[in-house]
N, C-alpha and C. Protein backbone atom coordinates (compact mmCIF):
# COMPACT_ATOMS: atom_id res chain seq x y z
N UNK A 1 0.81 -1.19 0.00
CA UNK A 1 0.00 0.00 0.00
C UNK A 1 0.86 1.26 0.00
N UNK A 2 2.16 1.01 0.83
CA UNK A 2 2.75 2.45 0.87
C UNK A 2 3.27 2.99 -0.50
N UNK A 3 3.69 1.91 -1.40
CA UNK A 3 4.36 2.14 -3.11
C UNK A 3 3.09 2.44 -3.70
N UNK A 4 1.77 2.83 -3.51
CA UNK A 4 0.79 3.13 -4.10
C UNK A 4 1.44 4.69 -4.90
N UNK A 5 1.65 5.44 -3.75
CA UNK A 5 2.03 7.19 -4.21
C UNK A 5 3.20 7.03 -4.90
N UNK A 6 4.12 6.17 -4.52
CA UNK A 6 4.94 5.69 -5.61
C UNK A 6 5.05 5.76 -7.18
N UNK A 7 4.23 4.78 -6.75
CA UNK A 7 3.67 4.55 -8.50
C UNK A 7 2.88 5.67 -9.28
N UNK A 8 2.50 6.99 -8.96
CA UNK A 8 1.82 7.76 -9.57
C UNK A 8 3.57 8.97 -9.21
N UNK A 9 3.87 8.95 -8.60
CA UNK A 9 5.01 9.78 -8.28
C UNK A 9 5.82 9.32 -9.45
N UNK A 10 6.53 7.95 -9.58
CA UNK A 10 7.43 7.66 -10.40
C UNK A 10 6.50 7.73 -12.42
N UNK A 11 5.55 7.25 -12.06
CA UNK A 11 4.76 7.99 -13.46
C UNK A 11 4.70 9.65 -14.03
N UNK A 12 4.81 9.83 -12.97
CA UNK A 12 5.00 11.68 -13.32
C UNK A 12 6.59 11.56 -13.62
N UNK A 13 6.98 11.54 -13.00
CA UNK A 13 8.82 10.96 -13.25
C UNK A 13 9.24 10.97 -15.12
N UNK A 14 8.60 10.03 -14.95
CA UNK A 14 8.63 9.21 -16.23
C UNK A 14 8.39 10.50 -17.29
N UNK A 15 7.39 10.64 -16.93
CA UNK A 15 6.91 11.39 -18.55
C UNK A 15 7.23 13.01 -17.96
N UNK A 16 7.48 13.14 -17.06
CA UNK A 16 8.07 14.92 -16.82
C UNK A 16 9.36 14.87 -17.65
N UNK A 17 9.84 16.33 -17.01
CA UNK A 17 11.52 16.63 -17.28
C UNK A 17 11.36 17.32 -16.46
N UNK A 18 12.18 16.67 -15.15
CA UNK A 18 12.15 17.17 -13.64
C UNK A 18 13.63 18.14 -13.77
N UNK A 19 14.13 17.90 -14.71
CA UNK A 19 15.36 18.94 -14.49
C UNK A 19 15.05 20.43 -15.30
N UNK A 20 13.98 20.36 -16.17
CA UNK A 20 13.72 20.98 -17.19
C UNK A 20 14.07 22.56 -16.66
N UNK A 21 13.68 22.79 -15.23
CA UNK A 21 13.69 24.19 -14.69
C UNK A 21 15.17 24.44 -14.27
N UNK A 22 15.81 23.45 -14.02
CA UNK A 22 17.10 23.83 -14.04
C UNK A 22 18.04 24.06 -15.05
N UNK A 23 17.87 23.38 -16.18
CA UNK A 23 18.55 23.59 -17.51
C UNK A 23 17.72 24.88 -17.93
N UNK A 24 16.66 25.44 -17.78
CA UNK A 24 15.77 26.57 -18.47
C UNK A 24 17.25 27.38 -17.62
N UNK A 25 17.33 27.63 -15.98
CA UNK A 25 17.61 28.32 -15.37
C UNK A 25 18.92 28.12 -16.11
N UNK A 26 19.63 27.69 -16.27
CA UNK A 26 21.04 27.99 -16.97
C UNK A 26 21.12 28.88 -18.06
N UNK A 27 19.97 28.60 -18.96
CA UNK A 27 19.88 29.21 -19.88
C UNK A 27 19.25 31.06 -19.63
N UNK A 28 18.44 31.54 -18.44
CA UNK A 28 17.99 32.44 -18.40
C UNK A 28 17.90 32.94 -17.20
N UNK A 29 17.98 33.99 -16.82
CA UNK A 29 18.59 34.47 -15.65
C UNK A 29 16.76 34.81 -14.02
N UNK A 30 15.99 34.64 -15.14
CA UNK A 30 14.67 34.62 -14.18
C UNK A 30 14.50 33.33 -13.72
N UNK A 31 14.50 32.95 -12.43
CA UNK A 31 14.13 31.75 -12.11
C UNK A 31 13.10 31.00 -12.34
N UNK A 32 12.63 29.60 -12.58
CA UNK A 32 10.95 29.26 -13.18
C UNK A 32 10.93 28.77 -11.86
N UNK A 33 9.48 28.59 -11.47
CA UNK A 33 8.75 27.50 -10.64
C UNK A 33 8.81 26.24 -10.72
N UNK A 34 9.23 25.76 -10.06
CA UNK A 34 8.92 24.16 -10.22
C UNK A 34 7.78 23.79 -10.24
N UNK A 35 6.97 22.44 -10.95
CA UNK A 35 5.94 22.02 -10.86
C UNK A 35 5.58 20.99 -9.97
N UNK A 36 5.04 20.60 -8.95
CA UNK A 36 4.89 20.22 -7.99
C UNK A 36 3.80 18.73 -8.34
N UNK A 37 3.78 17.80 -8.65
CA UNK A 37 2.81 16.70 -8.51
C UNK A 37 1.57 16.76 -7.40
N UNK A 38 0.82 16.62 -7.62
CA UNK A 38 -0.37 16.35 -6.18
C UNK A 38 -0.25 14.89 -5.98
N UNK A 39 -0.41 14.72 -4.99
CA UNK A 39 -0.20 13.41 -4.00
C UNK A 39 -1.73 12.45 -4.18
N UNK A 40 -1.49 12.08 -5.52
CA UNK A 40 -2.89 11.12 -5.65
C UNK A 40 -2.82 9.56 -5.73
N UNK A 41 -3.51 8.65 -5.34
CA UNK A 41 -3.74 7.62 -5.76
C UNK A 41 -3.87 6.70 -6.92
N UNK A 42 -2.97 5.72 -7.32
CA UNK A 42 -3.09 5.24 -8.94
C UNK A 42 -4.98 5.46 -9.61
N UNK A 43 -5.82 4.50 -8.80
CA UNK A 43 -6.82 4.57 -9.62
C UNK A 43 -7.49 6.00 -9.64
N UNK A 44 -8.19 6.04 -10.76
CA UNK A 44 -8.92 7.18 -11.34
C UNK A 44 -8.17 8.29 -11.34
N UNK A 45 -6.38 8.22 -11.40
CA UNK A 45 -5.87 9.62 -11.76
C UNK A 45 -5.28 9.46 -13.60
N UNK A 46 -6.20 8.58 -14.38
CA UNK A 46 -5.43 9.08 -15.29
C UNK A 46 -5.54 10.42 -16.17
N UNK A 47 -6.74 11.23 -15.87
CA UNK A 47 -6.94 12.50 -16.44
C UNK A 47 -6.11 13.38 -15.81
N UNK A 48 -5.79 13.55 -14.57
CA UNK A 48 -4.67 14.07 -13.61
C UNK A 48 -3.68 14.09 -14.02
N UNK A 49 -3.05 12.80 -14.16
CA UNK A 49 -1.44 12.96 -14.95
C UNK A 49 -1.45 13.21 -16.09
N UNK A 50 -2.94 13.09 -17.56
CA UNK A 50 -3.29 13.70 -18.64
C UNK A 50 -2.86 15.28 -18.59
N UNK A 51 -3.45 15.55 -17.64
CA UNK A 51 -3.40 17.45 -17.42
C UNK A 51 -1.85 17.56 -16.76
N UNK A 52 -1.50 17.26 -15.52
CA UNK A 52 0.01 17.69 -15.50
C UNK A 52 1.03 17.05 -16.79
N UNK A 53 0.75 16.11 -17.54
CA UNK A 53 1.59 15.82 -18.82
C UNK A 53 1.56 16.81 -19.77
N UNK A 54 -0.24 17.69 -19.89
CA UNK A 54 0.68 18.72 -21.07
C UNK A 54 0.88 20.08 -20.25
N UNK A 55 0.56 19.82 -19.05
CA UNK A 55 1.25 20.89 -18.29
C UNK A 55 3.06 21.38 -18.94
N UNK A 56 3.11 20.36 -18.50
CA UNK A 56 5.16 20.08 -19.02
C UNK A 56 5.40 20.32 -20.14
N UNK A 57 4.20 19.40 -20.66
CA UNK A 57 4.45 19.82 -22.79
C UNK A 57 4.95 21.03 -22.92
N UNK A 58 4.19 21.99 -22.46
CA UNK A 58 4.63 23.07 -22.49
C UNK A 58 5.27 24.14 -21.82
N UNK A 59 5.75 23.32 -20.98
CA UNK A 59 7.03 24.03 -20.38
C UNK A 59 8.25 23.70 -21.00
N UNK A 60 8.33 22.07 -21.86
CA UNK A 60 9.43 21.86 -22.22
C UNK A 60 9.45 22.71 -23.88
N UNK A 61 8.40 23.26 -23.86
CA UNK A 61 8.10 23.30 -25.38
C UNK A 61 9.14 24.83 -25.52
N UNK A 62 8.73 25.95 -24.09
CA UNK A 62 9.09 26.41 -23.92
C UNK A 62 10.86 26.93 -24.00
N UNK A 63 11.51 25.43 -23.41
CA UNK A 63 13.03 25.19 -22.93
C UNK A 63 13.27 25.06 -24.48
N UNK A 64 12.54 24.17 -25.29
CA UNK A 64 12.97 23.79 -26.70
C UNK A 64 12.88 25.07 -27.38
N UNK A 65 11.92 25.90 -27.53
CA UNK A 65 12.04 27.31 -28.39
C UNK A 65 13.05 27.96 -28.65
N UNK A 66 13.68 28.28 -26.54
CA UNK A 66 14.42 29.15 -26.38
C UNK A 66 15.59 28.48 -26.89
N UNK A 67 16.06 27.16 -26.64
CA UNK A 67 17.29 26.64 -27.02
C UNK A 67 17.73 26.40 -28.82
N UNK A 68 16.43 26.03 -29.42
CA UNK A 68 16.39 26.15 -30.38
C UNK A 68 16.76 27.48 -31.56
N UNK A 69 16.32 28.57 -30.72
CA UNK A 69 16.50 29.88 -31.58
C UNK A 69 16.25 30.11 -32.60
N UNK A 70 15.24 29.75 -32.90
CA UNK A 70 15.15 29.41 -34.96
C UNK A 70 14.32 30.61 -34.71
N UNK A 71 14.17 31.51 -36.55
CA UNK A 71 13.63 32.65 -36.54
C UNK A 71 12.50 32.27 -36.79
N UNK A 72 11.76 33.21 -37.69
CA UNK A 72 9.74 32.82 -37.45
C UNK A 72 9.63 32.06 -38.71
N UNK A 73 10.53 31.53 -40.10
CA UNK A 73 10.39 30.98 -40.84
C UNK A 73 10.54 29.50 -40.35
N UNK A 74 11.99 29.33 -39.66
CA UNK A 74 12.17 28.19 -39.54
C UNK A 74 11.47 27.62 -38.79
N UNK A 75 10.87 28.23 -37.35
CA UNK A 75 10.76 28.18 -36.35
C UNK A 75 8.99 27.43 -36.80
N UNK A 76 8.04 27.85 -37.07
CA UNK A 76 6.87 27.56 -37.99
C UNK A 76 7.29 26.07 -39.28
N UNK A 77 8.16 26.00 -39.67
CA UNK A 77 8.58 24.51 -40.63
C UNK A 77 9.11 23.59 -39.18
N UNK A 78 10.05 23.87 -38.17
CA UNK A 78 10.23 23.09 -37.34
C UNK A 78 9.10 22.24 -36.62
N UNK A 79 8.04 23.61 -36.02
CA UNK A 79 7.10 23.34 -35.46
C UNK A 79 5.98 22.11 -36.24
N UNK A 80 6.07 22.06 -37.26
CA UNK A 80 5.31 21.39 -38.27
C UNK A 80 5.73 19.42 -37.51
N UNK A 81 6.91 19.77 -37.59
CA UNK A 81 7.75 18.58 -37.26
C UNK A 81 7.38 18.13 -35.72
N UNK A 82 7.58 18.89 -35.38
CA UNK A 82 8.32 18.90 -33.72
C UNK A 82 6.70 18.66 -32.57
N UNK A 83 5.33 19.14 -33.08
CA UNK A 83 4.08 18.62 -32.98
C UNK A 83 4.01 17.56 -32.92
N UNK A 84 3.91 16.75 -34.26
CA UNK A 84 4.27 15.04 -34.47
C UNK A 84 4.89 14.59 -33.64
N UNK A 85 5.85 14.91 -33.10
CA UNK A 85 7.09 14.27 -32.66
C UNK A 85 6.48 13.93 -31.07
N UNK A 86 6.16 15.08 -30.65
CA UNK A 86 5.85 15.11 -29.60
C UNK A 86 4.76 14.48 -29.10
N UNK A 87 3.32 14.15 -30.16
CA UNK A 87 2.14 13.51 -29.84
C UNK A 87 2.96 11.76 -30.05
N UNK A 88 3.94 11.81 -30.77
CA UNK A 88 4.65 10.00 -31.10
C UNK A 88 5.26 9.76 -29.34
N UNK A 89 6.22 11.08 -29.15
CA UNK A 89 6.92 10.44 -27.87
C UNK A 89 5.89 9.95 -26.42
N UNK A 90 4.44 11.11 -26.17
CA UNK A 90 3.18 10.80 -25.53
C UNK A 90 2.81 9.26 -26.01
N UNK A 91 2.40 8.78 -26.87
CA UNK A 91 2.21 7.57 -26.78
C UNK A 91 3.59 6.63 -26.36
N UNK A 92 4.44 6.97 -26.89
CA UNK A 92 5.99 6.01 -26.47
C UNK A 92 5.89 6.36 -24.85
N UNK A 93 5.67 7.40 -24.44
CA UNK A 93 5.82 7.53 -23.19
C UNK A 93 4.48 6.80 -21.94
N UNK A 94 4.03 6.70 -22.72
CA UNK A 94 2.17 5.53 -21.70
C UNK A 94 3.29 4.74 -21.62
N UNK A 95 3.75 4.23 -22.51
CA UNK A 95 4.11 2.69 -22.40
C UNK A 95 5.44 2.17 -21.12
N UNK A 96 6.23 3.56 -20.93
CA UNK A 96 7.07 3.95 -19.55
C UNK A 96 6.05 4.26 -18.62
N UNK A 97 5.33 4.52 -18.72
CA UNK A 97 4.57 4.68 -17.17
C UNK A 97 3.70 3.63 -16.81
N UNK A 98 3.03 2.86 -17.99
CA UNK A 98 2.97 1.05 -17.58
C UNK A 98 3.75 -0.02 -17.32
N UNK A 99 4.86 0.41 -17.40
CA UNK A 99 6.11 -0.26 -17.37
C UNK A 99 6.47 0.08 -15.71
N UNK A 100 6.72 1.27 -15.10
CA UNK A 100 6.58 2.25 -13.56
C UNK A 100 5.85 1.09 -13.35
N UNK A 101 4.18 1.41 -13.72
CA UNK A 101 3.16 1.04 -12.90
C UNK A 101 2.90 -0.52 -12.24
N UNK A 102 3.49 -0.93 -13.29
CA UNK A 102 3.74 -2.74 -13.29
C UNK A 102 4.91 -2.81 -12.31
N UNK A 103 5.85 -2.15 -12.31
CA UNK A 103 6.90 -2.17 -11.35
C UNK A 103 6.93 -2.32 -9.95
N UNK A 104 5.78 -0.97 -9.69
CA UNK A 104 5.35 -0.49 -8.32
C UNK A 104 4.48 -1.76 -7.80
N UNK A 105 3.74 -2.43 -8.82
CA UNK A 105 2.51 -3.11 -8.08
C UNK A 105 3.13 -4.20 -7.99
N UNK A 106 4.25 -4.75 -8.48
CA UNK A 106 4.85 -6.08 -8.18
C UNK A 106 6.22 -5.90 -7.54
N UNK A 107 6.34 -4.77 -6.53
CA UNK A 107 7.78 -4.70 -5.81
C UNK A 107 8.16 -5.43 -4.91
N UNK A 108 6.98 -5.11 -4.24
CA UNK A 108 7.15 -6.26 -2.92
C UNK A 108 7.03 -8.15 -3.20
N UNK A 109 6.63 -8.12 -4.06
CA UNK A 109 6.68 -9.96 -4.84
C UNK A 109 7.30 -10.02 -6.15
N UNK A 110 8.48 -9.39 -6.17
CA UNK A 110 9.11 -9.31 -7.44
C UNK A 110 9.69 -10.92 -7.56
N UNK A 111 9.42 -11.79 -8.78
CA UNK A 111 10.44 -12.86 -8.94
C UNK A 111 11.28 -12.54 -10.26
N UNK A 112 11.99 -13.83 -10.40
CA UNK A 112 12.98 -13.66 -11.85
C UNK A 112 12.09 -13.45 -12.98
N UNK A 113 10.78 -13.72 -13.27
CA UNK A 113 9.86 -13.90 -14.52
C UNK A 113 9.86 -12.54 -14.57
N UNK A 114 9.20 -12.04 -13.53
CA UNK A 114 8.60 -10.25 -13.46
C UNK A 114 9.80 -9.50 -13.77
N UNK A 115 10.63 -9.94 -13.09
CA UNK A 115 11.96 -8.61 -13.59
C UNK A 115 11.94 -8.77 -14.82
N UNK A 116 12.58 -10.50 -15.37
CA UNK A 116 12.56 -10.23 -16.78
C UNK A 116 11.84 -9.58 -18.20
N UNK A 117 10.77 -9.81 -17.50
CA UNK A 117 9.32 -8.85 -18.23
C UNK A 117 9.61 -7.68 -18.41
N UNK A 118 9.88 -6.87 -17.25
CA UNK A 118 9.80 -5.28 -17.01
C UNK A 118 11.21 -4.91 -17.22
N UNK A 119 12.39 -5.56 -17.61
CA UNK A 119 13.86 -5.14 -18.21
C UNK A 119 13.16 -5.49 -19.87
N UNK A 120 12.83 -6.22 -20.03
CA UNK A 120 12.91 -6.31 -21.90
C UNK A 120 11.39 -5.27 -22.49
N UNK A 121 10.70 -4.98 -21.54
CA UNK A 121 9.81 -3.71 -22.05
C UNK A 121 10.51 -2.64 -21.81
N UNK A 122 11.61 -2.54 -20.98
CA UNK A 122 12.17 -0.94 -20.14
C UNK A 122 13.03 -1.08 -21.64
N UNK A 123 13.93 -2.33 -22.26
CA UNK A 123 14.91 -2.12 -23.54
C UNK A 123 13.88 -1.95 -24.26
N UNK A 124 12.77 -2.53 -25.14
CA UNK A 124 11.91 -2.00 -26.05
C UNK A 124 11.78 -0.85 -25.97
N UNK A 125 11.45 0.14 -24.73
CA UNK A 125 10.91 1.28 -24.80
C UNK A 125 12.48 2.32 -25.41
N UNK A 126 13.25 1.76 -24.90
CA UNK A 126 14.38 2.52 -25.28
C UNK A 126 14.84 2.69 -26.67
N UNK A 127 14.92 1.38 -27.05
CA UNK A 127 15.00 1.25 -28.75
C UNK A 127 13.89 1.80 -29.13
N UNK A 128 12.19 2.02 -28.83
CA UNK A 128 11.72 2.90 -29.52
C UNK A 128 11.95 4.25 -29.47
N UNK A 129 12.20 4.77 -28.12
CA UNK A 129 12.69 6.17 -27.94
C UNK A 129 13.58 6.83 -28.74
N UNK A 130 14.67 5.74 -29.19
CA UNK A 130 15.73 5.92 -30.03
C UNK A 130 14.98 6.03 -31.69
N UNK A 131 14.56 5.26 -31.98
CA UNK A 131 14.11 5.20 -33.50
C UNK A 131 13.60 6.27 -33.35
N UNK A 132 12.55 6.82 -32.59
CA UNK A 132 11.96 7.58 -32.90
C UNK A 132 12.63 8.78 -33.10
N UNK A 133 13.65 9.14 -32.14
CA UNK A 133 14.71 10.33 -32.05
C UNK A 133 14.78 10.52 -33.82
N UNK A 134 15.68 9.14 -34.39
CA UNK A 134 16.33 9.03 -35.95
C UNK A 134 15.06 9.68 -36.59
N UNK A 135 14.13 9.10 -36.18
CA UNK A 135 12.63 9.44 -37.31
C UNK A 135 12.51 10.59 -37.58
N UNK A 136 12.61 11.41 -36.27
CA UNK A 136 12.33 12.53 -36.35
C UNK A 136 13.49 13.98 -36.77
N UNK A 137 14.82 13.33 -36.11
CA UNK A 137 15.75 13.65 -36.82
C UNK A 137 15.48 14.99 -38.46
N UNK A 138 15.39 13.23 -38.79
CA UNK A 138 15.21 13.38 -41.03
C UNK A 138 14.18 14.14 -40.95
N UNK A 139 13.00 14.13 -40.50
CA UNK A 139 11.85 14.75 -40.84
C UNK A 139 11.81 16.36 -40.84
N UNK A 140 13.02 16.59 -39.08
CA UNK A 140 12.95 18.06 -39.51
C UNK A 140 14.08 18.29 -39.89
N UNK A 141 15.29 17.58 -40.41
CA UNK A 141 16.33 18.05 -41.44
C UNK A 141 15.78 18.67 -42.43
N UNK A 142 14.54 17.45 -43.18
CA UNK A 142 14.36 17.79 -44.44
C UNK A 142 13.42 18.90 -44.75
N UNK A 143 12.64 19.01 -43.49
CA UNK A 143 11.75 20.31 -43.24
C UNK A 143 12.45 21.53 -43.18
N UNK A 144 13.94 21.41 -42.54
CA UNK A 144 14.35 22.43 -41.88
C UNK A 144 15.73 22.76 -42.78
N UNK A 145 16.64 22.33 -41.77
CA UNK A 145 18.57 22.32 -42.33
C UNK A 145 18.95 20.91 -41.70
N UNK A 146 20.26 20.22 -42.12
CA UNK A 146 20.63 19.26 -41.36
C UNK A 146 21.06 20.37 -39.93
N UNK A 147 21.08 20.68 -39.92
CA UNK A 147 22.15 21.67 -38.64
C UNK A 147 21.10 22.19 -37.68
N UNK A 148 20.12 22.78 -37.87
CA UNK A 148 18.72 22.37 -37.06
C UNK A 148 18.71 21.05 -36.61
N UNK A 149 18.33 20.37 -37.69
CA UNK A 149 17.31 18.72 -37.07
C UNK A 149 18.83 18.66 -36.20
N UNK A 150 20.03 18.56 -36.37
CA UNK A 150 20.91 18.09 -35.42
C UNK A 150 20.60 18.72 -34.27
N UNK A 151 20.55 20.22 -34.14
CA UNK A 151 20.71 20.96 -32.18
C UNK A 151 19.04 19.76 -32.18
N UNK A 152 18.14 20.21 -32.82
CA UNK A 152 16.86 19.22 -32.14
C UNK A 152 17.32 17.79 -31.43
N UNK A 153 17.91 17.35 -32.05
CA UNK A 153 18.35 15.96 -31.47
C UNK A 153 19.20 16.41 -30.66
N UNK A 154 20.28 17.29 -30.32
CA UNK A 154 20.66 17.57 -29.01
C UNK A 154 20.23 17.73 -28.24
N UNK A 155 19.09 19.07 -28.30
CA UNK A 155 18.41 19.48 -27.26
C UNK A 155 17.68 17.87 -27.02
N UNK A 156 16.72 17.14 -27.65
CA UNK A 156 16.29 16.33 -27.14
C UNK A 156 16.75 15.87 -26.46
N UNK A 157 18.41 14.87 -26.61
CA UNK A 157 19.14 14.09 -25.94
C UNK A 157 19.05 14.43 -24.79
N UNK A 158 19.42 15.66 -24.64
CA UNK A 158 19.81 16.72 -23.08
C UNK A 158 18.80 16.23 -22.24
N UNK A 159 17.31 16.34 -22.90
CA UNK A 159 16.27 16.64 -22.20
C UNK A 159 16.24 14.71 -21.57
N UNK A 160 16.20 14.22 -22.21
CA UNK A 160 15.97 12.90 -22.01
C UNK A 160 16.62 12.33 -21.42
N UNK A 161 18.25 12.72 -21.53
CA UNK A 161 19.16 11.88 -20.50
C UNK A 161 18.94 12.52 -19.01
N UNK A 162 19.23 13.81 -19.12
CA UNK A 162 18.35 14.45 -17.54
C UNK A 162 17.24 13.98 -17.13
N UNK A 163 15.93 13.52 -17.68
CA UNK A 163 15.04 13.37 -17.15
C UNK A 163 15.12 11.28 -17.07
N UNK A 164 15.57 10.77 -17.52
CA UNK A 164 16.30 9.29 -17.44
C UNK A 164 16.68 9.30 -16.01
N UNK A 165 18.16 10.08 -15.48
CA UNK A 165 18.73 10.28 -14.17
C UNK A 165 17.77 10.65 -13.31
N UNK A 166 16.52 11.26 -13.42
CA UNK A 166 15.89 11.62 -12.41
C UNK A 166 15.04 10.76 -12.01
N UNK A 167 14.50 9.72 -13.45
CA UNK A 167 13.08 8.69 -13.29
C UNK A 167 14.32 7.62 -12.15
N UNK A 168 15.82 7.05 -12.83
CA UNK A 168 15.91 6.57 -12.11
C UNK A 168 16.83 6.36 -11.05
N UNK A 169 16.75 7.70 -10.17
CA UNK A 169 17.63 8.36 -9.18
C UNK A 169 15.96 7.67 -7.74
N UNK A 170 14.99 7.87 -8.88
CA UNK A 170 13.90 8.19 -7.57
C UNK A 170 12.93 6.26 -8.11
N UNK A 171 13.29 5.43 -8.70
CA UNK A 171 12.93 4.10 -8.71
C UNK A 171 14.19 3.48 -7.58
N UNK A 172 13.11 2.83 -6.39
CA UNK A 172 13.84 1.71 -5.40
C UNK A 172 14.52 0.57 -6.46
N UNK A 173 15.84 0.58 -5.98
CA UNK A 173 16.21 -1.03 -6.48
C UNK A 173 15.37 -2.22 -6.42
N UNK A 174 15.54 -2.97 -6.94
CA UNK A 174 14.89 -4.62 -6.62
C UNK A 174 15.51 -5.15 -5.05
N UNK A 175 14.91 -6.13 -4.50
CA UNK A 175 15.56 -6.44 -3.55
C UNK A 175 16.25 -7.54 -4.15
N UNK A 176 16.90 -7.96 -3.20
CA UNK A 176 18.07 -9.26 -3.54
C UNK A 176 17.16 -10.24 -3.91
């Protein structure tokens, strides 16, 4: 019962970018707010984490603009791209927070079957995360410049490996 808040905690995890206000703050000298999770229960919050998910959308959308710098031509052909991209990574991303959720509810009776389950969906999700990166890549090269679609895939990387360290700085180990 106590990994209940867990499991909606480490789901926000998942699909946030808990560092997002600190990399913004590097970049800009006004401090942002952090966004704070409410302390809810798995069942009946999935409209909850619906609404704080595009809460973030657009805060990260925000971090991506500014880092991005593209003028109002490019910036409008990027966006074309970078929409898509983002409704593809939302669905890639359910599939990390069923992956959390399955985690949390089988911690305390974890055996060798269950881990193995929830390591070869945690690598699937990764190899899709990745394709998808490449996918999207080309799409706004060819929309954009190669030299764009590249900072995009930086900035992404950034965003993703920071928010990776944070999902799993704050997931309990397995027990022995």
């Amino acid at each position: 019962m106590k990994y209940k808040n867990l499991a909606f905690a480490f789901a926000i995890a998942a699909v946030s970018l808990p560092t997002l206000n600190n990399l913004a703050q590097a970049e800009t000298p006004a401090p942002a707010a952090p966004v704070a999770a409410p302390p809810l229960e798995i069942t009946g919050q999935d409209r909850e984490l619906d609404l704080f998910r595009s809460s973030l959308r657009m805060e990260k959308w925000q971090f991506v603009r500014q880092a991005m710098a593209l003028n109002g031509e490019e910036e409008k052909k990027f966006l074309s791209q970078y929409n898509k991209y983002e409704a593809d990574l939302k669905k890639l991303n359910d599939k990390r927070v069923a992956v959390i959720k399955d985690y949390v509810a089988n911690f305390e009776k974890m055996n060798d079957k269950k881990a193995d389950e929830l390591v070869k969906r945690s690598f699937e999700f990764r190899k899709q995360r990745n394709a998808l990166l490449e996918k999207y890549y080309g799409k706004v090269a060819k929309a954009t410049s190669k030299v764009i679609g590249a900072r995009f895939l930086q900035v992404e990387s950034v965003l993703q490996g920071a928010g990776d360290v944070a999902v799993g700085s704050e997931i309990p180990l397995m027990s022995k």
